[in-house]
C-alpha atoms as a PDB file:
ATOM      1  CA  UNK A   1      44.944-131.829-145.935  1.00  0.00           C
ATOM      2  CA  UNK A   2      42.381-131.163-143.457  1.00  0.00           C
ATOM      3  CA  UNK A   3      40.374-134.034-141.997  1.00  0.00           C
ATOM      4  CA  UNK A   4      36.746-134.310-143.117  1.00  0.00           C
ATOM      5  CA  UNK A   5      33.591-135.303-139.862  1.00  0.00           C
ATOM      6  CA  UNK A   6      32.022-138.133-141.738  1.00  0.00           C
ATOM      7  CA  UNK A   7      28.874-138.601-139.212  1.00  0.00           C
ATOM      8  CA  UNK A   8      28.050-141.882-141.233  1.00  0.00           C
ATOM      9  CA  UNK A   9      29.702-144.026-139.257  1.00  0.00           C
ATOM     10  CA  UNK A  10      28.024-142.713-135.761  1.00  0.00           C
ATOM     11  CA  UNK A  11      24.314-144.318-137.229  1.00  0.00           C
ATOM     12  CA  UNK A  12      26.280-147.735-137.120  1.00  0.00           C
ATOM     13  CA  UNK A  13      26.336-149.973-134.476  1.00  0.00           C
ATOM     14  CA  UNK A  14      29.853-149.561-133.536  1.00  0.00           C
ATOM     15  CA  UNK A  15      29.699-145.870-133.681  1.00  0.00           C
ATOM     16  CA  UNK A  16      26.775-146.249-131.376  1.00  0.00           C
ATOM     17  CA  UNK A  17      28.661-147.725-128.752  1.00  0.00           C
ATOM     18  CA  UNK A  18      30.925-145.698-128.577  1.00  0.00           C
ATOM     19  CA  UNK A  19      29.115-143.340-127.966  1.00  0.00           C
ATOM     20  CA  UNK A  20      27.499-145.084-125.087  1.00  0.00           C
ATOM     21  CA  UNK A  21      30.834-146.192-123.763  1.00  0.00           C
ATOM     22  CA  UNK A  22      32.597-142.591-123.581  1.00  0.00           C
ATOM     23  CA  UNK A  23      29.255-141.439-121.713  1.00  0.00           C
ATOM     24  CA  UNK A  24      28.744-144.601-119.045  1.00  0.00           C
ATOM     25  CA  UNK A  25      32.827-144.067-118.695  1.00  0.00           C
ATOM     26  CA  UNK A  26      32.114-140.570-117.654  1.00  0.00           C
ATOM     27  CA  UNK A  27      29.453-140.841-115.485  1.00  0.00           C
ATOM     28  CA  UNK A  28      31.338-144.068-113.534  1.00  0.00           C
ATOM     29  CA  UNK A  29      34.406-142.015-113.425  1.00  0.00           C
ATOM     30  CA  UNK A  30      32.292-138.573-112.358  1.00  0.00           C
ATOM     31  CA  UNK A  31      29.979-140.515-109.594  1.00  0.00           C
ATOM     32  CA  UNK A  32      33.071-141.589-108.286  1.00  0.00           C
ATOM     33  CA  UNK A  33      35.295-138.748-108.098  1.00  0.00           C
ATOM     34  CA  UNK A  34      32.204-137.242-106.302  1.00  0.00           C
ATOM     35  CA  UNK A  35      32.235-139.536-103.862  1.00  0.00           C
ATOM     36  CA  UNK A  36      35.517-139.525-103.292  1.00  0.00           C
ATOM     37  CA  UNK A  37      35.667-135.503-102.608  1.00  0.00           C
ATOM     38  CA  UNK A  38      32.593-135.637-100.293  1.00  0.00           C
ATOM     39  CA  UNK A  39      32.518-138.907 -98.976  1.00  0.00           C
ATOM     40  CA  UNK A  40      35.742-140.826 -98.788  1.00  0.00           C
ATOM     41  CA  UNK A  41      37.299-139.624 -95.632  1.00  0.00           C
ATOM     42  CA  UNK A  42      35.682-142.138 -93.624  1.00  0.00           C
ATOM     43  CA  UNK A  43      37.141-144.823 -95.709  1.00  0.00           C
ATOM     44  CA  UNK A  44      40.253-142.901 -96.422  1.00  0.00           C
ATOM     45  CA  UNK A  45      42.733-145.490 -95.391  1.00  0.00           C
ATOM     46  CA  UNK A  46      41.045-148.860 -95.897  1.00  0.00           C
ATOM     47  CA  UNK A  47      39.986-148.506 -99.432  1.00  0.00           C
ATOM     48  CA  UNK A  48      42.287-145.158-100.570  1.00  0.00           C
ATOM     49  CA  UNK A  49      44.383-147.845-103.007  1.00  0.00           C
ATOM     50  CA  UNK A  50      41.299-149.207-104.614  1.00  0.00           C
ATOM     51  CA  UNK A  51      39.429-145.773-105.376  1.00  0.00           C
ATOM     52  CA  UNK A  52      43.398-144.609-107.131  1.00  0.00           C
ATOM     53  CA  UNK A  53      42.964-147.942-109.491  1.00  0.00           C
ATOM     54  CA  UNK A  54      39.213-147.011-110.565  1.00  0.00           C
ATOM     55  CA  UNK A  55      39.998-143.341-111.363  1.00  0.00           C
ATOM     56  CA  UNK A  56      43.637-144.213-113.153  1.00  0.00           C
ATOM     57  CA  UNK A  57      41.295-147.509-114.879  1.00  0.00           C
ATOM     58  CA  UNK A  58      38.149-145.156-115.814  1.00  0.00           C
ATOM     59  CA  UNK A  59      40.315-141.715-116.971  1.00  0.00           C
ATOM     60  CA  UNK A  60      42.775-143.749-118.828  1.00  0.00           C
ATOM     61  CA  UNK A  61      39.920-145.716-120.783  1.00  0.00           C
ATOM     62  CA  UNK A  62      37.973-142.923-121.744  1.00  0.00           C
ATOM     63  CA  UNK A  63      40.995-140.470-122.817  1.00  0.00           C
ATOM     64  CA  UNK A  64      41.526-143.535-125.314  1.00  0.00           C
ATOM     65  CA  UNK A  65      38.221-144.620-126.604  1.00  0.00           C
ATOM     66  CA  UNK A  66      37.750-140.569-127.294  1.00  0.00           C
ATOM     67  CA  UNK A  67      40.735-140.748-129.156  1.00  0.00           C
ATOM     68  CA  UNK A  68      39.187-144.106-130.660  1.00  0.00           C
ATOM     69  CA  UNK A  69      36.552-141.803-131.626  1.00  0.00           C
ATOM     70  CA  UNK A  70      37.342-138.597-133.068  1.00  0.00           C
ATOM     71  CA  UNK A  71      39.530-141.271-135.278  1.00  0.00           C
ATOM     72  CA  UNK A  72      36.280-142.800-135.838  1.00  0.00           C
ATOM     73  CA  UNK A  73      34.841-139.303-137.069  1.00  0.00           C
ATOM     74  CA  UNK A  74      37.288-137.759-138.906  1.00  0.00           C
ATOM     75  CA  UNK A  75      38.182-140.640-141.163  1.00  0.00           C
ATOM     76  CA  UNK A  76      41.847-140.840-140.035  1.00  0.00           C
ATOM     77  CA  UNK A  77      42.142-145.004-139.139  1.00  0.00           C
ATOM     78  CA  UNK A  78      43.043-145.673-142.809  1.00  0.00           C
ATOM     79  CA  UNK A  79      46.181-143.027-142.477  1.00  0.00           C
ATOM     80  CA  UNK A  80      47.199-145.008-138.975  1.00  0.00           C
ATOM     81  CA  UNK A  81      47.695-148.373-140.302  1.00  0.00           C
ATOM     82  CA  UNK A  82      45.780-151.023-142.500  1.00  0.00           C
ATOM     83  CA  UNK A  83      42.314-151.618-141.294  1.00  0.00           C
ATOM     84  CA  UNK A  84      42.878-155.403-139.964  1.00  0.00           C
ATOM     85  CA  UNK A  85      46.172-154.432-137.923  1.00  0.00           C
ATOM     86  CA  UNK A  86      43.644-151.326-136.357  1.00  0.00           C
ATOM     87  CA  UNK A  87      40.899-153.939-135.707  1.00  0.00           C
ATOM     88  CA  UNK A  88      43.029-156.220-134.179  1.00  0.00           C
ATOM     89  CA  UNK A  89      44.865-153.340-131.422  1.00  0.00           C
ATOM     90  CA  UNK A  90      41.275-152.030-131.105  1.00  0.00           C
ATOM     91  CA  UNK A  91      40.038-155.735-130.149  1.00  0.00           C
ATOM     92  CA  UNK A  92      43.449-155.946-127.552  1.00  0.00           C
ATOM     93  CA  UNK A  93      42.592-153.077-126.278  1.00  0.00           C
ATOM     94  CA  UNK A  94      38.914-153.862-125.445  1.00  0.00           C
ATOM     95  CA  UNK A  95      39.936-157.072-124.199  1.00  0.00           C
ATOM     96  CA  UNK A  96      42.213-155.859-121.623  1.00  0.00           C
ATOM     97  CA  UNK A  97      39.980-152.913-120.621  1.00  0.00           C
ATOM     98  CA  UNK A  98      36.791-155.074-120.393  1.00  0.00           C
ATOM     99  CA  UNK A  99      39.365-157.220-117.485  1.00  0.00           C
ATOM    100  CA  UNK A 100      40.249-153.549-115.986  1.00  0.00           C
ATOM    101  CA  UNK A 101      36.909-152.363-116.034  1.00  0.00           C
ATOM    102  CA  UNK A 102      35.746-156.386-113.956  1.00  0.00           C
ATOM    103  CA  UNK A 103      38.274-156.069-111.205  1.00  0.00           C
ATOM    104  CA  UNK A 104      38.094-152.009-110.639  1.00  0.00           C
ATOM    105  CA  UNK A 105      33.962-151.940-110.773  1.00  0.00           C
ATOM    106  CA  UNK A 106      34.547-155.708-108.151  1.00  0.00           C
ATOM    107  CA  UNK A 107      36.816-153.680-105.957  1.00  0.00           C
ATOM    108  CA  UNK A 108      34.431-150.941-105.417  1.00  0.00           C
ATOM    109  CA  UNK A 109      31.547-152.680-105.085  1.00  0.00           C
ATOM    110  CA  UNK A 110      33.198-154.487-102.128  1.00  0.00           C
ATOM    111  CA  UNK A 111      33.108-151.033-100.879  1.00  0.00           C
ATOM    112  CA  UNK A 112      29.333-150.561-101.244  1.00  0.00           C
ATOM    113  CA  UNK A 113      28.817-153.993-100.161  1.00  0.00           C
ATOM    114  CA  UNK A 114      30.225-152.787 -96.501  1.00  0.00           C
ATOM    115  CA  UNK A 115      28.260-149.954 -97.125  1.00  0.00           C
ATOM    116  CA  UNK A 116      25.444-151.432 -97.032  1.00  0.00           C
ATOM    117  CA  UNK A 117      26.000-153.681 -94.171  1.00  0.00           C
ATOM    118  CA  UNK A 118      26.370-150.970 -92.155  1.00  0.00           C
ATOM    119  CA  UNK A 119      23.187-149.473 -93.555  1.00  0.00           C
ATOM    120  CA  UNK A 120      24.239-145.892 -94.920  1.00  0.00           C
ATOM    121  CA  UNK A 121      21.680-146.740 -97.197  1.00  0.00           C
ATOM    122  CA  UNK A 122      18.839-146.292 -94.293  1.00  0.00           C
ATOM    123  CA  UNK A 123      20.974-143.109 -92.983  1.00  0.00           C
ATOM    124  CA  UNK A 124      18.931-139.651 -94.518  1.00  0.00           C
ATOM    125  CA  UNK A 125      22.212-137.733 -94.707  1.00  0.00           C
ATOM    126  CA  UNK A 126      24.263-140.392 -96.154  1.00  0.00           C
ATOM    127  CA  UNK A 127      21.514-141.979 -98.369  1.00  0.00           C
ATOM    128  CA  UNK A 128      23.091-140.314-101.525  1.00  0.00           C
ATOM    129  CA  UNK A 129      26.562-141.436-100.764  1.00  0.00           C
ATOM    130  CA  UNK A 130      25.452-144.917-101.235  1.00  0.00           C
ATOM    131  CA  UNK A 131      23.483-143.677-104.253  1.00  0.00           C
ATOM    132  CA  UNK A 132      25.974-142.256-106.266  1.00  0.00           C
ATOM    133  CA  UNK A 133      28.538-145.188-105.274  1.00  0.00           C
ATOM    134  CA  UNK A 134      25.817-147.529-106.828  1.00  0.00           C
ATOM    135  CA  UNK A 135      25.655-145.553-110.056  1.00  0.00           C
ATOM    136  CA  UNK A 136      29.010-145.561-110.099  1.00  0.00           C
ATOM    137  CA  UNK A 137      30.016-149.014-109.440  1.00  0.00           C
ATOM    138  CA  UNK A 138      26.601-149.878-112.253  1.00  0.00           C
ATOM    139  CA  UNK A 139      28.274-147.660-114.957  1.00  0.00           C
ATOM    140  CA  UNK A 140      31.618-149.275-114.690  1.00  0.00           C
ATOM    141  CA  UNK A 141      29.900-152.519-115.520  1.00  0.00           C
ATOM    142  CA  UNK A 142      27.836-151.022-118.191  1.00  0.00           C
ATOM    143  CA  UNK A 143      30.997-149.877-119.431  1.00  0.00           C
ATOM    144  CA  UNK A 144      33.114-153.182-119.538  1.00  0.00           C
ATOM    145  CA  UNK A 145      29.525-154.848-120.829  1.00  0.00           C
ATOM    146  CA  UNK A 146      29.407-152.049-124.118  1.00  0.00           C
ATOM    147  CA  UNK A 147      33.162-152.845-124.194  1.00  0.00           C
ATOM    148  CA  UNK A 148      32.567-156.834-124.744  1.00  0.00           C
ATOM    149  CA  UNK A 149      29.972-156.601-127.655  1.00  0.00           C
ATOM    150  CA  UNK A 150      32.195-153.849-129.338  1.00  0.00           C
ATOM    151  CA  UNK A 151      35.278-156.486-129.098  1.00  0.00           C
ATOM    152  CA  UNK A 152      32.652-159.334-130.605  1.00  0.00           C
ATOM    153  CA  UNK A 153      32.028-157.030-132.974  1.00  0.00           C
ATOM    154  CA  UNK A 154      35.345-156.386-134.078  1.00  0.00           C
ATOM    155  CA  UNK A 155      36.211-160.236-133.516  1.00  0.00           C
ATOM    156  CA  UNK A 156      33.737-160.824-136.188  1.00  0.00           C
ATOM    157  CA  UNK A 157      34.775-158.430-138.491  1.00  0.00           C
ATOM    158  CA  UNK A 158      38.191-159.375-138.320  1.00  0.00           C
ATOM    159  CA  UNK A 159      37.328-162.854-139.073  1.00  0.00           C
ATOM    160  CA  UNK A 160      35.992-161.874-142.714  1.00  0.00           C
ATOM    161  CA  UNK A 161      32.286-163.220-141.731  1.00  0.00           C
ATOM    162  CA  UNK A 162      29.385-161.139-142.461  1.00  0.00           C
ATOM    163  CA  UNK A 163      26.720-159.959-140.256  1.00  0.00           C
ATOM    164  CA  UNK A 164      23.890-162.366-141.807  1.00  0.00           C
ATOM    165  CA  UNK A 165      26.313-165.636-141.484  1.00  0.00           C
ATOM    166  CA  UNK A 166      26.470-165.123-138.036  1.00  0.00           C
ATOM    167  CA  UNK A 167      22.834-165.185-137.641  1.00  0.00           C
ATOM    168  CA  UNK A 168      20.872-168.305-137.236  1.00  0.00           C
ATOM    169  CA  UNK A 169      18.882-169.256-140.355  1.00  0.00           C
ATOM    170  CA  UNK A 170      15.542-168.785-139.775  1.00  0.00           C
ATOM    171  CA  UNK A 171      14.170-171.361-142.446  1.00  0.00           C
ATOM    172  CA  UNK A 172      16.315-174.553-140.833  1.00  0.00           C
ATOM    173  CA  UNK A 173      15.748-177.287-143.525  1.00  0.00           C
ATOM    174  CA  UNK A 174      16.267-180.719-142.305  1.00  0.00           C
ATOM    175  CA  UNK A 175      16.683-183.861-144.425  1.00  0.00           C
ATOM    176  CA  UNK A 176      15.830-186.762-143.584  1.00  0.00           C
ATOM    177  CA  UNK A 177      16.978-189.563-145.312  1.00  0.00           C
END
């Protein structure tokens, strides 16, 4: 049976994300790997270990949360396993990706740190290596902060609670006695 796109679920808030994970994954993983081909000889050595880690970290999260989503699309989660057990791997998975996506983004930003104390910033013709290290280094946070609220979200959902119990009441009533 062939599988059917159901686009519904990309006008949720979930679906949103992951949209905007796969692209700020790309673009941290991208900026990078540009910086790497034009820039990293200078720092070849030093820092070699820590740019391997934030490509393997980056390319390994977003082959999965594409997979993640073309499940997502094509209505296929329900064939994998029961819905809580697929929460629950999805909410592992975050969790350990959010810590991957902390200490890989740290590590390079150590780098532009060093950067920056040496000025490159201030130098015209290497100006943009500092810029795209920035974006870069920006977009893996992004990435493990889009990560975190979709692992609340799927904390919450597989704790049973709806969306409005989680929200503050907005008509408190106290009683006083």
């Amino acid at each position: 049976m062939p599988a059917s796109v159901n686009s519904g679920p990309l006008m949720t808030l979930q679906g949103i994300l992951k949209v905007l994970e796969i692209g700020s994954i790309c673009v941290a993983f991208s900026c990078l790997a540009e910086f790497d081909q034009k820039y990293a000889l200078f720092w070849y050595e030093e820092y070699r270990s820590r740019f391997d880690f934030f490509m393997a970290v980056f390319a390994t999260g977003w082959i999965v949360v594409l997979c993640v989503f073309l499940t997502f699309i094509f209505i296929s989660e329900g064939n994998i396993t029961t819905g809580k057990n697929w929460d629950i791997l999805l909410l592992v998975f975050y969790i350990v990706f959010v810590m991957l996506f902390l200490i890989s983004s740290s590590l390079i930003a150590d780098i532009l740190r060093d950067m920056y104390s040496a000025n490159w910033h201030k130098i015209p013709h290497r100006m943009s290596s500092t810029h795209v290290l920035t974006v870069s280094v920006c977009c893996g946070f992004v990435s493990a902060a889009l990560f975190l609220m979709d692992s609340a979200i799927l904390y919450t959902k597989i704790n049973g609670r709806p969306d409005d119990e989680t929200l503050p009441d907005p008509n408190p009533r106290f009683y006083l006695d």
